[in-house]
N, C-alpha and C. Protein backbone atom coordinates (compact mmCIF):
# COMPACT_ATOMS: atom_id res chain seq x y z
N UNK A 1 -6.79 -18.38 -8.58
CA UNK A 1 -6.28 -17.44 -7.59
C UNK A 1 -6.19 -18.19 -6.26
N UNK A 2 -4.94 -18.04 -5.50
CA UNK A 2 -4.91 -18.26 -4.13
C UNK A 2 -6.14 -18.60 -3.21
N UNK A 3 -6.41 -18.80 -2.52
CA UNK A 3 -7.11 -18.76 -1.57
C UNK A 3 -7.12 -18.00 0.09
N UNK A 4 -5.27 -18.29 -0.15
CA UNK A 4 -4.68 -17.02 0.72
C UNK A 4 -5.48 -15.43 0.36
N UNK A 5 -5.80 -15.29 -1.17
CA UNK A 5 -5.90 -14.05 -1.35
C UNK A 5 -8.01 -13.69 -1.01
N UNK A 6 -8.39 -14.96 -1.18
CA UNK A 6 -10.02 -14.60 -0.33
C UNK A 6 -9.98 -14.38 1.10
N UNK A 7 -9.66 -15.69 1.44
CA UNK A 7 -9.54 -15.29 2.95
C UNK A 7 -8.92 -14.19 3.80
N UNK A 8 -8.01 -13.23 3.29
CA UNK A 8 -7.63 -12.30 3.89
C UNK A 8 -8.60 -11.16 3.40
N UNK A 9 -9.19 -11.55 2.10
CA UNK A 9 -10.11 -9.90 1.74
C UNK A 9 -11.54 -10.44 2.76
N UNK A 10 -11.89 -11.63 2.85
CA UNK A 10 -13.37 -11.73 4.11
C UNK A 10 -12.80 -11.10 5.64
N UNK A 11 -11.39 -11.70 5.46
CA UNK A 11 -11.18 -11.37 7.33
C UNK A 11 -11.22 -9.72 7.18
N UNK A 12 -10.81 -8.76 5.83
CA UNK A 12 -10.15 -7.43 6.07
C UNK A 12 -12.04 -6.95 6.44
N UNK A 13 -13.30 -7.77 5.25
CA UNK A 13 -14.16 -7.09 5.46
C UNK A 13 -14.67 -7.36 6.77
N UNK A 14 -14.41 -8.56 7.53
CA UNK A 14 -14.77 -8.90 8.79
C UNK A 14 -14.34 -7.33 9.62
N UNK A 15 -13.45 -7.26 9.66
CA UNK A 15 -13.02 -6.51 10.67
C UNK A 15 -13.42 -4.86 10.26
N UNK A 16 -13.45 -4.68 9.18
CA UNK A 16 -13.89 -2.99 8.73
C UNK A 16 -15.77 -3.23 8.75
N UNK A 17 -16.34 -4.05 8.43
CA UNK A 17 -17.38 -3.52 8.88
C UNK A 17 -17.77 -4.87 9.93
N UNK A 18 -18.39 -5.99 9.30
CA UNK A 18 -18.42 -7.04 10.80
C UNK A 18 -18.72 -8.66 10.09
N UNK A 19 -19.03 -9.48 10.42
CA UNK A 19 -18.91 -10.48 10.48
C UNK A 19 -20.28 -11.20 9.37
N UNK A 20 -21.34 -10.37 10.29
CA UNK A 20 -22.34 -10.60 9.23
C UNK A 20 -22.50 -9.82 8.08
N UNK A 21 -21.78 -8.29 8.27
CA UNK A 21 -21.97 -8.08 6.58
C UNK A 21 -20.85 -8.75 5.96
N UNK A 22 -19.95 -9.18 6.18
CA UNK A 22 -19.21 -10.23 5.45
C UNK A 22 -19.58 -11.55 4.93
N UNK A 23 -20.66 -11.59 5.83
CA UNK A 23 -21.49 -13.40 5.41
C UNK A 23 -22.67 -13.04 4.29
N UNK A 24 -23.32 -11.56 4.61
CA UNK A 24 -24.15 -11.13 3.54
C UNK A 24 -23.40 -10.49 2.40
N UNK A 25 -22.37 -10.50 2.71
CA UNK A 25 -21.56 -10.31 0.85
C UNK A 25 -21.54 -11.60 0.13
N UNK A 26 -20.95 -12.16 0.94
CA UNK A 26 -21.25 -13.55 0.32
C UNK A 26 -22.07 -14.47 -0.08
N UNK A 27 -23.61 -14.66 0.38
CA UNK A 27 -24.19 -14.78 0.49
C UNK A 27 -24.78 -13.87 -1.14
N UNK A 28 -24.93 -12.58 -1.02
CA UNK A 28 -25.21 -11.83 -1.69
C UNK A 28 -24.32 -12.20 -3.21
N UNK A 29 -23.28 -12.32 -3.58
CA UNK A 29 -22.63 -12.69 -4.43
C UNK A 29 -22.58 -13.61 -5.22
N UNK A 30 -23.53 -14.63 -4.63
CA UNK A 30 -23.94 -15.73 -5.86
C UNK A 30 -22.77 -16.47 -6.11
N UNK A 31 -21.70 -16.81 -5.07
CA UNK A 31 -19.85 -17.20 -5.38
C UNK A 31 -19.95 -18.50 -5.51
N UNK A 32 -19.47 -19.41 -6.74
CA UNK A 32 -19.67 -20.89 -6.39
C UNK A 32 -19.42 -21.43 -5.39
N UNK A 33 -18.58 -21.16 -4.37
CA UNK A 33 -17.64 -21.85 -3.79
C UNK A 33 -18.65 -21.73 -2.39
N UNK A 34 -19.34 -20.70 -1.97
CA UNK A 34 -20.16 -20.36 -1.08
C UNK A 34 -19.33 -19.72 -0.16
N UNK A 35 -18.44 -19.13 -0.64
CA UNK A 35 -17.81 -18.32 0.90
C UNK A 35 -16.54 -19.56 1.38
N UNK A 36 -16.60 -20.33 1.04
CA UNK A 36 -15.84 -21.54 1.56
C UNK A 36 -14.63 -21.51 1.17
N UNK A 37 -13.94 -20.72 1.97
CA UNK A 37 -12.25 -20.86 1.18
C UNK A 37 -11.00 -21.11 2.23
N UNK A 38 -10.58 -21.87 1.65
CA UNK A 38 -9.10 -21.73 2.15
C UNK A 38 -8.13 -21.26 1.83
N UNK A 39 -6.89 -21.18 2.58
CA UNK A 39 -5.70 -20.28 2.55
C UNK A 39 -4.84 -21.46 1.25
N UNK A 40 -4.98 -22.31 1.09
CA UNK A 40 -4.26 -23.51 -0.34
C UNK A 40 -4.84 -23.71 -0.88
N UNK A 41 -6.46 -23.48 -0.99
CA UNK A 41 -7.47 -23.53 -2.33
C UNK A 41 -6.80 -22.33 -3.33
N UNK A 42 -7.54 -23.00 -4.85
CA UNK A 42 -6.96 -22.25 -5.37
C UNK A 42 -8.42 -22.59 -6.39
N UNK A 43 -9.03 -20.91 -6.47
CA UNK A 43 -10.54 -20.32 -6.64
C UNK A 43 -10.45 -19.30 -7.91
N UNK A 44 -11.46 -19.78 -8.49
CA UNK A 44 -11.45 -18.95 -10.06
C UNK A 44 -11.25 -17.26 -9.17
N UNK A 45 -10.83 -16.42 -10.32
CA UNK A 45 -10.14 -15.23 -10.01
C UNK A 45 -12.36 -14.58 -9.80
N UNK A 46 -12.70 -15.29 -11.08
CA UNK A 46 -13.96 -14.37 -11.14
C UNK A 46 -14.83 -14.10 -9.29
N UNK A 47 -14.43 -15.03 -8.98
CA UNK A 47 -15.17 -14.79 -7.47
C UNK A 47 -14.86 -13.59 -6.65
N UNK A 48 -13.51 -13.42 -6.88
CA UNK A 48 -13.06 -12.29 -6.30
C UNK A 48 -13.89 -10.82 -6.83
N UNK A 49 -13.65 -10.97 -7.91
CA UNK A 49 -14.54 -10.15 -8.84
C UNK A 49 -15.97 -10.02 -8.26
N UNK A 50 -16.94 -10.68 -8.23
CA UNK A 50 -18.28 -10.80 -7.98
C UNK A 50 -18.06 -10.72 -6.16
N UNK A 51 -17.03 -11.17 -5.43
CA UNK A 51 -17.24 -10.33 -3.88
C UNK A 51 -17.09 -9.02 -3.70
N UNK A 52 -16.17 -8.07 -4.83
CA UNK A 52 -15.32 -7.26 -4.98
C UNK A 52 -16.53 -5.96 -4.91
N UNK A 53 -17.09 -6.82 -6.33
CA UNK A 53 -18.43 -6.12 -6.84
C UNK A 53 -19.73 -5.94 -5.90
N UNK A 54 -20.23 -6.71 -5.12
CA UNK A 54 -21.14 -7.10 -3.86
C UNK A 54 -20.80 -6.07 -2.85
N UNK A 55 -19.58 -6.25 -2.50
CA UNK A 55 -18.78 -5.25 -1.69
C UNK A 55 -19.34 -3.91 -1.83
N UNK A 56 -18.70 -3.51 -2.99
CA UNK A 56 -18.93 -2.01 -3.74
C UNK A 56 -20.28 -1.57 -3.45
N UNK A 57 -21.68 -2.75 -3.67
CA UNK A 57 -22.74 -2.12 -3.75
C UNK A 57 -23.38 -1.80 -2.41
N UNK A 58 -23.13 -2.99 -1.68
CA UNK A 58 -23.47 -2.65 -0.28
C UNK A 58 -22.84 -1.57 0.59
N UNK A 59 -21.35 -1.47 0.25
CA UNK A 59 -21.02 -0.09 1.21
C UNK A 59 -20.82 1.07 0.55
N UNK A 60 -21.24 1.30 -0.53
CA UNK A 60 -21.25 2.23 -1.80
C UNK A 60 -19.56 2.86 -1.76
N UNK A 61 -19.04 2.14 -1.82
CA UNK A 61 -17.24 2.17 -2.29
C UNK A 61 -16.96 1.95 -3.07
N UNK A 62 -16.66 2.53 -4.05
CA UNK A 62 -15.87 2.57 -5.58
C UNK A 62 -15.06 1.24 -5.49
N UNK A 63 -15.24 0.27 -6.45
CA UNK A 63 -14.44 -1.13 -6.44
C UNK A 63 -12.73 -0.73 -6.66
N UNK A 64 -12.33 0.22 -7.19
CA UNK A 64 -10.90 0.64 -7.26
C UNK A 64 -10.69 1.02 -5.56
N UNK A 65 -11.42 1.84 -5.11
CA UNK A 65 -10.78 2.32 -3.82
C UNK A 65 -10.64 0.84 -2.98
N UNK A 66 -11.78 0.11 -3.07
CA UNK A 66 -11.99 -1.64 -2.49
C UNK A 66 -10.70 -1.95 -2.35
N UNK A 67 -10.19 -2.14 -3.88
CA UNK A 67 -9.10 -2.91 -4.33
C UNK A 67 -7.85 -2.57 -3.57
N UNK A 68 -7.79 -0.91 -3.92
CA UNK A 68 -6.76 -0.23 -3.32
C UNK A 68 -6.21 -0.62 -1.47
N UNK A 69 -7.77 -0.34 -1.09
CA UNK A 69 -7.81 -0.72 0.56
C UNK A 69 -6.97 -2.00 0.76
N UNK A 70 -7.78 -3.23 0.08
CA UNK A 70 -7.54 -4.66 0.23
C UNK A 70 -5.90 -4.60 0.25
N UNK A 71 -5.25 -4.01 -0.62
CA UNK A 71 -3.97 -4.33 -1.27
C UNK A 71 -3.27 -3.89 0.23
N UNK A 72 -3.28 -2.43 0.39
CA UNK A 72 -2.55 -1.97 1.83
C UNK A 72 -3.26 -3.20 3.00
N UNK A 73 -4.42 -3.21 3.21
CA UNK A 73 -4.25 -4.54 4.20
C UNK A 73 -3.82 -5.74 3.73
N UNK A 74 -3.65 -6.04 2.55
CA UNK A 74 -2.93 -7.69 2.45
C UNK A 74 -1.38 -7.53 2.84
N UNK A 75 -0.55 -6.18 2.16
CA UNK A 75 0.72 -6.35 2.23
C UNK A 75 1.41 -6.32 4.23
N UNK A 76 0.12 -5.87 4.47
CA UNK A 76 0.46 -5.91 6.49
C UNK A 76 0.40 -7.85 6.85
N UNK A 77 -0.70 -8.02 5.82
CA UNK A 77 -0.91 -9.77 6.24
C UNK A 77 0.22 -10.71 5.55
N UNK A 78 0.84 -10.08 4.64
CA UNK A 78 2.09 -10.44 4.27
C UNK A 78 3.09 -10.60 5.18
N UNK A 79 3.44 -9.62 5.05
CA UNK A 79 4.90 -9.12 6.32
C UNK A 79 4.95 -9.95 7.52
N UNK A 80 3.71 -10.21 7.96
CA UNK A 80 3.18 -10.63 8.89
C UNK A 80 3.49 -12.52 9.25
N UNK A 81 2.82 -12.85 8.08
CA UNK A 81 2.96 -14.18 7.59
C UNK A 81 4.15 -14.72 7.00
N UNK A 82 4.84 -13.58 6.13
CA UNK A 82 6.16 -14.29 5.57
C UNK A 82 7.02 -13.40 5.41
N UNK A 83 7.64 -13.36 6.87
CA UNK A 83 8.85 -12.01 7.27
C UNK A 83 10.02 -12.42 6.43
N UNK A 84 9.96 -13.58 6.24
CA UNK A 84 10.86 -13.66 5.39
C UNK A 84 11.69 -13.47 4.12
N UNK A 85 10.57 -12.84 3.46
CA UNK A 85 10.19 -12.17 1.98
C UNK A 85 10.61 -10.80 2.19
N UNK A 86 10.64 -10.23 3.82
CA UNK A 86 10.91 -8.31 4.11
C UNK A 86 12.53 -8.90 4.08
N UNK A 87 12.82 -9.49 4.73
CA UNK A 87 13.87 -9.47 5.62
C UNK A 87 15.32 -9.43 4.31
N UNK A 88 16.76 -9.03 4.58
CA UNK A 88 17.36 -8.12 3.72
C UNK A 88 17.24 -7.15 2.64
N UNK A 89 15.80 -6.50 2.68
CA UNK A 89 15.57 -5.72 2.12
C UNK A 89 15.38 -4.48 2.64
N UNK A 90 15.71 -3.52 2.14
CA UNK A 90 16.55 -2.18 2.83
C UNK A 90 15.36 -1.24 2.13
N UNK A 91 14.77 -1.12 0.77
CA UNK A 91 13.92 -0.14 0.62
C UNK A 91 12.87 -1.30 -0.12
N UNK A 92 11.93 0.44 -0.36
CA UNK A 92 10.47 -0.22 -1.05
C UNK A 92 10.94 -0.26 -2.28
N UNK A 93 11.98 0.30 -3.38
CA UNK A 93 12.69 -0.09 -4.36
C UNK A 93 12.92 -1.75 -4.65
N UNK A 94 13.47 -2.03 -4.12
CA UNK A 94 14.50 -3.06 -4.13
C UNK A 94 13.45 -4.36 -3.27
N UNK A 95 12.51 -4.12 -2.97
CA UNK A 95 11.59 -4.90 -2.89
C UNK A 95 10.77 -5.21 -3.57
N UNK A 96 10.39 -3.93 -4.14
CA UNK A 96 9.25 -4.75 -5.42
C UNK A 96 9.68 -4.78 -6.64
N UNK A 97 11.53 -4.57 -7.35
CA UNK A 97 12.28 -5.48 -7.72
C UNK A 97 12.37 -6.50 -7.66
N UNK A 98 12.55 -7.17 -6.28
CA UNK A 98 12.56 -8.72 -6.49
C UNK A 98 10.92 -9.65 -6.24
N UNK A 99 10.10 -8.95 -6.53
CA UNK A 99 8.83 -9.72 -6.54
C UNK A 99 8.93 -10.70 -7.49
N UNK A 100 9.27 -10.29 -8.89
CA UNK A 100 9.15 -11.95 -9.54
C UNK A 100 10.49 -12.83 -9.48
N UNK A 101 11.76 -12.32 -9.26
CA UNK A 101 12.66 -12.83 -8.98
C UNK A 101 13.23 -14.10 -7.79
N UNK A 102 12.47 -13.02 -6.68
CA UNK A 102 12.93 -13.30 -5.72
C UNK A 102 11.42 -14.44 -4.85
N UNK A 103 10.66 -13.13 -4.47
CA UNK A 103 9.49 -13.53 -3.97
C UNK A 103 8.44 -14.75 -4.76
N UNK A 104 8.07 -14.30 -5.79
CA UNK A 104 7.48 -14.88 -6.47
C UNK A 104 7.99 -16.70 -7.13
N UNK A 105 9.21 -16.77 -7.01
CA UNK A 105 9.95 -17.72 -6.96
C UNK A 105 9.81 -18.40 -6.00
N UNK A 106 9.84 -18.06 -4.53
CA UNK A 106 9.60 -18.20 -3.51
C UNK A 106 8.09 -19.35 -3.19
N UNK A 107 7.36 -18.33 -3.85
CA UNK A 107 5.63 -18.61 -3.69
C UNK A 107 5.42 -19.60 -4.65
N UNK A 108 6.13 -20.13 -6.04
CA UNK A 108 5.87 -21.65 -6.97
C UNK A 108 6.31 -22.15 -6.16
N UNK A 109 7.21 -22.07 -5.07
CA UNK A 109 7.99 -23.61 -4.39
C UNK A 109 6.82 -23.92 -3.49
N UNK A 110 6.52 -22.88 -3.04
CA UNK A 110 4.86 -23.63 -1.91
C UNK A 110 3.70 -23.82 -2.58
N UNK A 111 3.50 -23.17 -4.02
CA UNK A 111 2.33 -23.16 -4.55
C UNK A 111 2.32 -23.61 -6.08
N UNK A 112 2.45 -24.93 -6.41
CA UNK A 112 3.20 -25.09 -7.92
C UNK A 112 1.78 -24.33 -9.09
N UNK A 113 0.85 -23.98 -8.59
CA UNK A 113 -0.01 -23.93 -9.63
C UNK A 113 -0.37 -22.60 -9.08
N UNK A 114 0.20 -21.72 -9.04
CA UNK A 114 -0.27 -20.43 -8.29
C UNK A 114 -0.38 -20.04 -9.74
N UNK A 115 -0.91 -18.82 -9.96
CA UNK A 115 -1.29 -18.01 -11.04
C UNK A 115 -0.79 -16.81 -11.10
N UNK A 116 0.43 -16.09 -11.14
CA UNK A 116 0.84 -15.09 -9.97
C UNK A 116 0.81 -13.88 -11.32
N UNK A 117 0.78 -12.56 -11.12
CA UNK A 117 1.11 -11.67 -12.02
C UNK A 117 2.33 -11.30 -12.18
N UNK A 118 3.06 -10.77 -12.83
CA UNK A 118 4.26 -10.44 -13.75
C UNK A 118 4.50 -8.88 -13.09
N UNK A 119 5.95 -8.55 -12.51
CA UNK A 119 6.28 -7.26 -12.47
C UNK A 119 7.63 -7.35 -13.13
N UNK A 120 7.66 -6.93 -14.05
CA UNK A 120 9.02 -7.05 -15.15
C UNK A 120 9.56 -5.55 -14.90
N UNK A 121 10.70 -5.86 -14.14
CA UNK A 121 11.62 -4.59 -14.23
C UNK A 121 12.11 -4.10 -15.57
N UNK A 122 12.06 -2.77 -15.75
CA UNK A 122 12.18 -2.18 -16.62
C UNK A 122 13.50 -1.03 -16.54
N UNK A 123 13.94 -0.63 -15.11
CA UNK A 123 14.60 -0.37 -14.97
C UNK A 123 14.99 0.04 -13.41
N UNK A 124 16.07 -0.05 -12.52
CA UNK A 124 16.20 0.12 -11.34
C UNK A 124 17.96 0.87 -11.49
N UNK A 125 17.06 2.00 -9.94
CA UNK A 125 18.52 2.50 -9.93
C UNK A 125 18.68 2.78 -8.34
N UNK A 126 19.52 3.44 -7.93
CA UNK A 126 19.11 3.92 -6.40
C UNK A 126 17.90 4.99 -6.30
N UNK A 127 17.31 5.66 -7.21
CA UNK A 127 16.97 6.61 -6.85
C UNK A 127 15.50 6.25 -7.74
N UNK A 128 15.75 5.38 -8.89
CA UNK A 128 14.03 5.38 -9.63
C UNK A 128 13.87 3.61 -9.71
N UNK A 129 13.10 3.03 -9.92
CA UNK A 129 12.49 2.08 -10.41
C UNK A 129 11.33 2.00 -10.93
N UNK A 130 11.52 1.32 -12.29
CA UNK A 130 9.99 1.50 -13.33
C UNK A 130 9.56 -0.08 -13.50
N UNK A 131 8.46 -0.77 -12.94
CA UNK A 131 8.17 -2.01 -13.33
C UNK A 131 6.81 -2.03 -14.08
N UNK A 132 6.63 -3.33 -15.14
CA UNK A 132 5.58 -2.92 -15.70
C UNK A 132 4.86 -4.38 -14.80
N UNK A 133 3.26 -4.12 -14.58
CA UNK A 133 2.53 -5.23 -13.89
C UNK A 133 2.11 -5.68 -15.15
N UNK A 134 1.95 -7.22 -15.03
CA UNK A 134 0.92 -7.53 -15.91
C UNK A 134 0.06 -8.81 -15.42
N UNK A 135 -1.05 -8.63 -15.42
CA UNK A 135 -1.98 -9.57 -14.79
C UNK A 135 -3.45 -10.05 -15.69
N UNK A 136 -3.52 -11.43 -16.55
CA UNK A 136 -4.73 -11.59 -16.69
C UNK A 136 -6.30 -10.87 -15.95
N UNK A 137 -5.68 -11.01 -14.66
CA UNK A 137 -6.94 -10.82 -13.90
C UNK A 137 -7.56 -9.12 -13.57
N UNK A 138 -6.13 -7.95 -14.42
CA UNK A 138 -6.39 -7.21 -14.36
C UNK A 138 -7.04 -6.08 -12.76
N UNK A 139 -6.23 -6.66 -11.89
CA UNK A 139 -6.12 -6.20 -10.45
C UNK A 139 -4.95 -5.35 -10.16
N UNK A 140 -4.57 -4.28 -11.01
CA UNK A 140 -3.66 -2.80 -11.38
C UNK A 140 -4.44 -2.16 -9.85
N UNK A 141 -5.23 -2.14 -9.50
CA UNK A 141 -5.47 -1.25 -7.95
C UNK A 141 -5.15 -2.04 -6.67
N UNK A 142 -5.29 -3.33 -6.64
CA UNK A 142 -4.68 -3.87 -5.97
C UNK A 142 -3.38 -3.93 -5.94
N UNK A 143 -2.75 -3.82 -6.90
CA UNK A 143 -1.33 -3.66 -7.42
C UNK A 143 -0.79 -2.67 -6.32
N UNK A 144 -1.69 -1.40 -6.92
CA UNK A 144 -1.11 0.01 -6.11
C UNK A 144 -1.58 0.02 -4.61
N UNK A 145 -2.45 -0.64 -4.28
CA UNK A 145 -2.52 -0.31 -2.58
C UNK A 145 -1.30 -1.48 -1.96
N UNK A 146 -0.72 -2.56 -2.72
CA UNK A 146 0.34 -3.08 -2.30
C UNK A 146 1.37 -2.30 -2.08
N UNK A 147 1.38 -1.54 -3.65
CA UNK A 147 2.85 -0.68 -3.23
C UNK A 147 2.49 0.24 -2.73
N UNK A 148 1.40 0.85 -2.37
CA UNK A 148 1.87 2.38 -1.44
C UNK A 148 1.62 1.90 0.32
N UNK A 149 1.55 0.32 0.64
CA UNK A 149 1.45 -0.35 2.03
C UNK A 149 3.32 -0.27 2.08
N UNK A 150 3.76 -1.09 0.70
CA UNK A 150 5.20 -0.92 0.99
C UNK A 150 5.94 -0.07 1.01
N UNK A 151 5.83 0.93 0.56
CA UNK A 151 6.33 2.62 0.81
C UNK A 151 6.01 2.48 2.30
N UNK A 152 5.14 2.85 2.41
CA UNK A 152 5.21 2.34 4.31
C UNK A 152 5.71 1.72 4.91
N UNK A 153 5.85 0.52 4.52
CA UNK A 153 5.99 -0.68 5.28
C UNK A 153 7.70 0.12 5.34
N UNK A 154 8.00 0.12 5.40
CA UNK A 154 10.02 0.29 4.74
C UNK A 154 10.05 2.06 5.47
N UNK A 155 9.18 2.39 5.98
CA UNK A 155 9.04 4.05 6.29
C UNK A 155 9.38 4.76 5.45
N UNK A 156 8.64 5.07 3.87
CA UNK A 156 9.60 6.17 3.25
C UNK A 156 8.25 7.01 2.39
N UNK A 157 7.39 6.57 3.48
CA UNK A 157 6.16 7.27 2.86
C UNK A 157 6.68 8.97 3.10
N UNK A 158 6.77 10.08 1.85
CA UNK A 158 7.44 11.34 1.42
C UNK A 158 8.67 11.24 1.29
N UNK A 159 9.27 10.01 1.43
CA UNK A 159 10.32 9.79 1.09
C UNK A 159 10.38 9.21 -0.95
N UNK A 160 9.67 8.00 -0.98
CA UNK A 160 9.62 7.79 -2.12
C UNK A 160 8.26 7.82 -2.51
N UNK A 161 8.10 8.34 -3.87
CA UNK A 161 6.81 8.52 -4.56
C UNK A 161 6.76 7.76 -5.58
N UNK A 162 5.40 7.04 -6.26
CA UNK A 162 5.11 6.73 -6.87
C UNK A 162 4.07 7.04 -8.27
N UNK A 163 4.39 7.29 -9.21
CA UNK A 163 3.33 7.09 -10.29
C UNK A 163 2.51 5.76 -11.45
N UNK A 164 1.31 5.79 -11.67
CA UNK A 164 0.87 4.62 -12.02
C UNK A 164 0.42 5.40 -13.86
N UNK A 165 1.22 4.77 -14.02
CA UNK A 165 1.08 5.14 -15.92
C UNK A 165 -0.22 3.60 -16.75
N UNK A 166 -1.13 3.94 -16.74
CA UNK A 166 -1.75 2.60 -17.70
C UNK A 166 -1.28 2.74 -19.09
N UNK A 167 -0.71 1.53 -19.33
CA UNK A 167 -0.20 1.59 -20.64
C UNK A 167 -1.36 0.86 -21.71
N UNK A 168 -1.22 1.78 -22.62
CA UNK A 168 -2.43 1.44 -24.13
C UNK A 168 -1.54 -0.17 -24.89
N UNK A 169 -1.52 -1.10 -24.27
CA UNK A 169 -0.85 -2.17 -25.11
C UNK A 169 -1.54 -3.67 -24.59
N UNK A 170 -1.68 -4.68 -25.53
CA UNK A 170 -2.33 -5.50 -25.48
C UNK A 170 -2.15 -5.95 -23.72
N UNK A 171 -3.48 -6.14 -23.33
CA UNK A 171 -3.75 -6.97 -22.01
C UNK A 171 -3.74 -6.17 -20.93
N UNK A 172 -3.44 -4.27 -21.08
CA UNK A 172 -3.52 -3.50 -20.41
C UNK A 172 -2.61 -3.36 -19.10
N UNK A 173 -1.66 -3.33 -19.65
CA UNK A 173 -0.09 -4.02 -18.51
C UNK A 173 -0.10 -2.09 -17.75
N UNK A 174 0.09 -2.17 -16.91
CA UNK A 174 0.52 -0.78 -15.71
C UNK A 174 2.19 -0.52 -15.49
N UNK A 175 2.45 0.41 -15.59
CA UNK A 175 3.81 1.19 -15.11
C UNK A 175 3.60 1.85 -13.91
N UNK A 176 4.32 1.38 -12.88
CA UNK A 176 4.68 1.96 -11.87
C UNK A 176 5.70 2.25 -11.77
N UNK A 177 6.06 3.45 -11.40
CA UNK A 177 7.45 4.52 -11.39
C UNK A 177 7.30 4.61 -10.29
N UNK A 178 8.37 4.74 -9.29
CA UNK A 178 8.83 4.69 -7.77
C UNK A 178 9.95 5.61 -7.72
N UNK A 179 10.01 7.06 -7.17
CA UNK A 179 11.19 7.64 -7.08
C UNK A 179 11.61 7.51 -5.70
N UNK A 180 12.64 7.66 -5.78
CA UNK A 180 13.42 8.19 -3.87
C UNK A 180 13.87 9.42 -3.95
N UNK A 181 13.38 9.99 -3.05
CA UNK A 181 14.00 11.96 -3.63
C UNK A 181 15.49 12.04 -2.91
C-alpha cells in the first residue's frame, strides 16, 4: 500500500484528535515500520489494518465508520494534491468511471508498483452508474467514504444517491450504484 495512503490517515488523526494521540496509536499498534512513513513508501496493507484497529479501540469508533471518515478526508487530500485527476470532469458519475481507466492509469505512471483496487464498470449512463470494487485488502468502507466525499466534491450531494450492494462472490467484490435523479 502507498504510503501516500498512511500519511494522510496519521495527519487526518493528527488533526481530529491531536498529535500525541496519533503517536500513541502508533506506538500502541505494534506497526513494523514504527509510524515511519512516507508519501512513496510502499507499506504492507496489514499496518493500516492494525492502526485502523488501535484507532477503533482508543476512540471507541466502529473501524467501518474509521474507514468511512478516512475515505471523505482522503478524497479532499486528493483534489487537493492532484487537481488534475478533478479537472474535465463534470459529475461524480463520470468520475468514478474513469478511476481505473483514467486515474488509476495515471497513478502506475508515478507509482509502477502501486497495488491499486479494481472499479470495473458495469454499466454507465447519464443518469445510473454501477461499478463493482474489488480489493485484496478488502477496504469496501473506505471505498464508500471516497464516493460519498465525491458526491460532494462535484455538489450533487441529494442530487445523486448511492447504494452499496456486497456481493456473495469469491474475494467479496462491492457494487456501488450511483443514481442522478
Amino acid at each position: 500500500m502507498k504510503g501516500i495512503v498512511f500519511t494522510k490517515f496519521i495527519e487526518m488523526v493528527e488533526q481530529t484528535w491531536s498529535t500525541d494521540f496519533a503517536d500513541q496509536m502508533i506506538e500502541s499498534s505494534g506497526v513494523p515500520s514504527g509510524g515511519a512513513y512516507t508519501a512513496v513508501g510502499t507499506y504492507d496493507h496489514h499496518e493500516m489494518v492494525a492502526l485502523v484497529s488501535t484507532l477503533s479501540e482508543m476512540s471507541g469508533t466502529p473501524v467501518p465508520d474509521l474507514l468511512r471518515a478516512y475515505g471523505r478526508y482522503l478524497l479532499g487530500q486528493f483534489a487537493t494534491l492532484y487537481p488534475g485527476f478533478f479537472e474535465n470532469m463534470t459529475s461524480s458519475l463520470d468520475f468514478v468511471a474513469s478511476i481505473d481507466a483514467v486515474i488509476h492509469v495515471e497513478v502506475r505512471k508515478l507509482y509502477a508498483d502501486a497495488e491499486l483496487p479494481k472499479f470495473e464498470v458495469l454499466e454507465h449512463t447519464e443518469k445510473i452508474l454501477r461499478v463493482k470494487y474489488r480489493s485484496d485488502r478488502h477496504l469496501g468502507d473506505l471505498a464508500e467514504g471516497l464516493l460519498e466525499a465525491c458526491i460532494g466534491y462535484f455538489g450533487e450531494s441529494g442530487v445523486v444517491t448511492y447504494e452499496r450492494v456486497d456481493l456473495d462472490e469469491p474475494g467479496k467484490p462491492i457494487c456501488f450504484i450511483l443514481r442522478k435523479a
